[in-house]
Protein backbone atom coordinates (compact mmCIF):
# COMPACT_ATOMS: atom_id res chain seq x y z
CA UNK A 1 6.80 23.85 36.89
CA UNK A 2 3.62 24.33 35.44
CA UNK A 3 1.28 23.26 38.64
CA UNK A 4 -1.31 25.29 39.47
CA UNK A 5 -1.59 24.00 43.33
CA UNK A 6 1.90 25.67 43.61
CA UNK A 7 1.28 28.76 41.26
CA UNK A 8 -1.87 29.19 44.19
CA UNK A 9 0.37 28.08 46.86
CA UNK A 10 2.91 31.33 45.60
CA UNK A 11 0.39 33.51 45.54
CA UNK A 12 0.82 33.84 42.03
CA UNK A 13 -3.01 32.80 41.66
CA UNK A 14 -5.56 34.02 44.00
CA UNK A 15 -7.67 31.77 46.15
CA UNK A 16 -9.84 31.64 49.66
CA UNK A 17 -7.39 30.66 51.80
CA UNK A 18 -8.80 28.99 55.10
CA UNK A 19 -6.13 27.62 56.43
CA UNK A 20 -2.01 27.60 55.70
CA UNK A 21 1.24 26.84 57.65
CA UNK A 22 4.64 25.94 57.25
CA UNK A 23 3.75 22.75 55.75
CA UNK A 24 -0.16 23.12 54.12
CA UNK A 25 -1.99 25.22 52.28
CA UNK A 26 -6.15 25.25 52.46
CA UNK A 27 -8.62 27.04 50.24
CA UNK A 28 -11.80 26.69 49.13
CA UNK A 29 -12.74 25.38 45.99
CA UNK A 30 -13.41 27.28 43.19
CA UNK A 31 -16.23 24.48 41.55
CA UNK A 32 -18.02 23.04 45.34
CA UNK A 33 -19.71 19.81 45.45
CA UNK A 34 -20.99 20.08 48.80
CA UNK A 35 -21.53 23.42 50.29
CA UNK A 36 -18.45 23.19 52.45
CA UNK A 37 -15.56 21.89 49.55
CA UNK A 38 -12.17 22.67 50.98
CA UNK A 39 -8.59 21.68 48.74
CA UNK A 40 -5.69 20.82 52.04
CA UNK A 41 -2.56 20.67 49.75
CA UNK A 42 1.17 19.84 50.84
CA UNK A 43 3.28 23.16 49.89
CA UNK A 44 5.43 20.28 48.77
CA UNK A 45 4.75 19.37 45.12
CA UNK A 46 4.17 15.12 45.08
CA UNK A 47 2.34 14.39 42.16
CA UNK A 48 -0.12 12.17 44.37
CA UNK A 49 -0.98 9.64 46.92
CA UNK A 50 1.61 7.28 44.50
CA UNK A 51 4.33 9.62 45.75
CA UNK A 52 3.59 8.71 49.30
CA UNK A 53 6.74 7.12 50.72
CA UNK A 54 8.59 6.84 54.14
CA UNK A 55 10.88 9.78 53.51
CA UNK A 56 7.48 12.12 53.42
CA UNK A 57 4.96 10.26 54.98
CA UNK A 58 4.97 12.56 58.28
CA UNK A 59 3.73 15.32 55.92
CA UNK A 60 0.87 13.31 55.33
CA UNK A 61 0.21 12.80 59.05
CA UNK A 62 0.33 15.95 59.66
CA UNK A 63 -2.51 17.09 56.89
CA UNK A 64 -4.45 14.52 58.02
CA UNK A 65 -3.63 16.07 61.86
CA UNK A 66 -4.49 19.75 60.10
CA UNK A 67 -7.75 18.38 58.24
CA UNK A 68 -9.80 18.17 61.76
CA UNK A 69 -9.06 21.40 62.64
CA UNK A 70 -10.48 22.77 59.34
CA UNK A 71 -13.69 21.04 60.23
CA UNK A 72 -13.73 22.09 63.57
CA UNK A 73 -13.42 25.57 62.50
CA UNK A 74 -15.89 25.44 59.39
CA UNK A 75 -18.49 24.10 61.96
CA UNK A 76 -18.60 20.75 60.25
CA UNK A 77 -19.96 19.14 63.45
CA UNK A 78 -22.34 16.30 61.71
CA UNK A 79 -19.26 14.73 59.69
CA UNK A 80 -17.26 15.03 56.34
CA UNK A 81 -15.83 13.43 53.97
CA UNK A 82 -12.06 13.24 52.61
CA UNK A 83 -11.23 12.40 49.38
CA UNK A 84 -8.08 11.45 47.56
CA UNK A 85 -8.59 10.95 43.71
CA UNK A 86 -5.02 9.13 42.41
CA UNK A 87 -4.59 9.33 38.42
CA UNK A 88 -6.12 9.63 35.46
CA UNK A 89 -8.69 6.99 36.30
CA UNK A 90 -9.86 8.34 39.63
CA UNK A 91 -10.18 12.08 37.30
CA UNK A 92 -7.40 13.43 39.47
CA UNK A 93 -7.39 16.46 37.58
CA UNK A 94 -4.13 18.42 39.21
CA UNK A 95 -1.21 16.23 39.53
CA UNK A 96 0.01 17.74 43.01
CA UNK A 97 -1.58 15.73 45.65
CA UNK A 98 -4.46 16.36 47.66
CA UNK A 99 -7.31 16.00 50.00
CA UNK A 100 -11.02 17.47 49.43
CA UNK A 101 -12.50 17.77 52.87
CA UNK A 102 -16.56 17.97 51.55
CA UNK A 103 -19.79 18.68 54.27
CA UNK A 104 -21.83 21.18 55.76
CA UNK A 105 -24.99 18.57 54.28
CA UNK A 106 -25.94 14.79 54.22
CA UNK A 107 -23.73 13.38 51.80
CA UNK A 108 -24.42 10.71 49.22
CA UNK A 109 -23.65 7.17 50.12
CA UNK A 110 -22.43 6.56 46.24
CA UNK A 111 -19.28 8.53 45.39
C-alpha cells in the first residue's frame, strides 16, 4: 500500500508524534493552519469517513474519546475545532481517514 498515514504510522516516515496507542496514532502537522494543527489517525487504514460502518465504528468512538485528551494536554483550554474532509471534493488529500484537531487561537467562523 502506498499510504503515507501508514508509511508514518510504521515509522517508515518520521513525524511529531503527540499522542499513539494501540488503536491511534497523533502527530503534528507538517503544513499548520492554526498554531496548534494535530493529524489523530486510526492505525487502521479506512480510506475515510465513507468507510465508517458498524463493524468499525467503536474505533471511531474511541478517537473521538482520544481527541479530548490531546486538547487537554496541548492546553487547548478556549476550544478547537475537528475536521473531517471526505473525498476529492472536500480536498481530502490522503485517502486514510482522519481528524485535524486545529486551536491554540480564535478561529475563523468560515471554513
Amino acid at each position: 500500500m502506498d499510504c503515507i498515514f501508514c508509511k508514518i504510522i510504521k515509522g517508515d516516515i518520521p513525524s511529531a508524534k503527540v499522542y499513539e496507542d494501540e488503536l491511534v496514532y497523533a502527530f503534528r502537522d507538517i503544513n499548520p493552519q492554526a498554531p496548534t494543527h494535530i493529524l489523530v489517525i486510526p492505525k487502521e487504514h479506512l480510506p475515510s469517513v465513507d468507510a465508517v460502518n458498524a463493524e468499525n465504528s467503536g474505533l471511531v468512538a474511541h478517537i473521538f474519546e482520544v481527541i479530548p485528551q490531546i486538547a487537554k494536554a496541548e492546553n487547548l483550554t478556549n476550544g478547537y475545532r475537528v475536521v473531517s474532509n471526505c473525498g476529492d471534493d472536500a480536498r481530502q488529500s490522503v485517502k486514510h481517514l482522519h481528524f485535524h484537531i486545529l486551536g491554540g487561537k480564535i478561529l475563523s467562523e468560515s471554513m
